[in-house]
Protein backbone atom coordinates (compact mmCIF):
# COMPACT_ATOMS: atom_id res chain seq x y z
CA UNK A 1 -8.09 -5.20 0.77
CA UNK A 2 -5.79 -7.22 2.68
CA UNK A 3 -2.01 -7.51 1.66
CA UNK A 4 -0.07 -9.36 4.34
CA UNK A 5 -1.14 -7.61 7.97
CA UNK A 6 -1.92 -4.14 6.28
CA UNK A 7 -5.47 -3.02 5.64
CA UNK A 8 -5.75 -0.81 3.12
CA UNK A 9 -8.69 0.72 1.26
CA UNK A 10 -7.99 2.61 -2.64
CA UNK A 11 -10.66 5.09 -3.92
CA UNK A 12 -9.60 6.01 -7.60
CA UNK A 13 -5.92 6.53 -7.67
CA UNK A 14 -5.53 7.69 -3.61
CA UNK A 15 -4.80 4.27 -0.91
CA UNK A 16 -4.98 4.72 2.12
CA UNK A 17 -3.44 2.55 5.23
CA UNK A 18 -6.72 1.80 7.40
CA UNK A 19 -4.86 -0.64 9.77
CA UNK A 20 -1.09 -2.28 10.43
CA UNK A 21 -2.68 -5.04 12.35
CA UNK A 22 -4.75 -7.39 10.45
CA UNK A 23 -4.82 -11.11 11.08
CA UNK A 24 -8.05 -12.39 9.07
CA UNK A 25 -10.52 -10.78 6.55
CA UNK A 26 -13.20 -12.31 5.17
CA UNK A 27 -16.34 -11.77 2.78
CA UNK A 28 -18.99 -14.11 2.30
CA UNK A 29 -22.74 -14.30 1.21
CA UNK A 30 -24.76 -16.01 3.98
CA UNK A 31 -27.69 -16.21 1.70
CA UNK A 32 -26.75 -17.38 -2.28
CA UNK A 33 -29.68 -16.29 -3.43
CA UNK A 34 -30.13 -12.72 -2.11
CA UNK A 35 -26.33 -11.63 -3.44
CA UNK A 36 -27.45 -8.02 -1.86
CA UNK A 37 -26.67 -9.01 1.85
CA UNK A 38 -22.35 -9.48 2.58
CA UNK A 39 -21.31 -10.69 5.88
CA UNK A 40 -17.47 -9.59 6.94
CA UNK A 41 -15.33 -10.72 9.73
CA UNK A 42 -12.19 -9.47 10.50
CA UNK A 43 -9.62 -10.17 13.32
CA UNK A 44 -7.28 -7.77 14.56
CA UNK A 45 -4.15 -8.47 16.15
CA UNK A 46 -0.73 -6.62 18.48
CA UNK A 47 2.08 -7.77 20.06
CA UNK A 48 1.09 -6.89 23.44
CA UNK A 49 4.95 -6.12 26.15
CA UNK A 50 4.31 -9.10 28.41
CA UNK A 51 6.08 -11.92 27.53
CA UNK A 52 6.59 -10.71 23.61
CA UNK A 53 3.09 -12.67 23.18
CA UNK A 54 0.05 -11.50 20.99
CA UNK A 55 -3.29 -10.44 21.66
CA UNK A 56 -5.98 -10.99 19.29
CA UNK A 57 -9.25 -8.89 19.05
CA UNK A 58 -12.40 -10.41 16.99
CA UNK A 59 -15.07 -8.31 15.55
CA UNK A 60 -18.01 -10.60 15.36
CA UNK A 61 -19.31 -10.87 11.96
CA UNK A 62 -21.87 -8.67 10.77
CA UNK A 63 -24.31 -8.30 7.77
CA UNK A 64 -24.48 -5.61 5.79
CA UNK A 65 -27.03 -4.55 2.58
CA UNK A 66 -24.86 -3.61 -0.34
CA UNK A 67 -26.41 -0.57 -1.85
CA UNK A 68 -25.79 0.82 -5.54
């Protein structure tokens, strides 16, 4: 889950921090009637030393089968 521009992922009672640098996550369903197939996008993003500006880095959504 996402709480302000952490990344963080809890199994049971244990978090762990997976990234300080999160700009955007997102979940969504490209298909509403197959509920099995999740596509995620997430942007990551650092102040970069020139000119105290950012740089942004875009992982291109994907879609993944949710397995039980």
């Amino acid at each position: 889950y996402q709480m302000n521009k952490e990344l963080k992922m809890t199994s049971g009672s244990n978090q762990k921090l997976l990234s300080k640098n999160l700009r955007y996550l997102a979940f969504t369903f490209p298909k509403s009637d197959d509920l099995g197939i999740l596509s995620v996008a997430m942007t990551l993003e650092k102040v970069i030393y020139l000119k105290d500006s950012t740089m942004a880095l875009h992982m291109a959504s994907e879609k993944i089968r949710i397995m039980n």
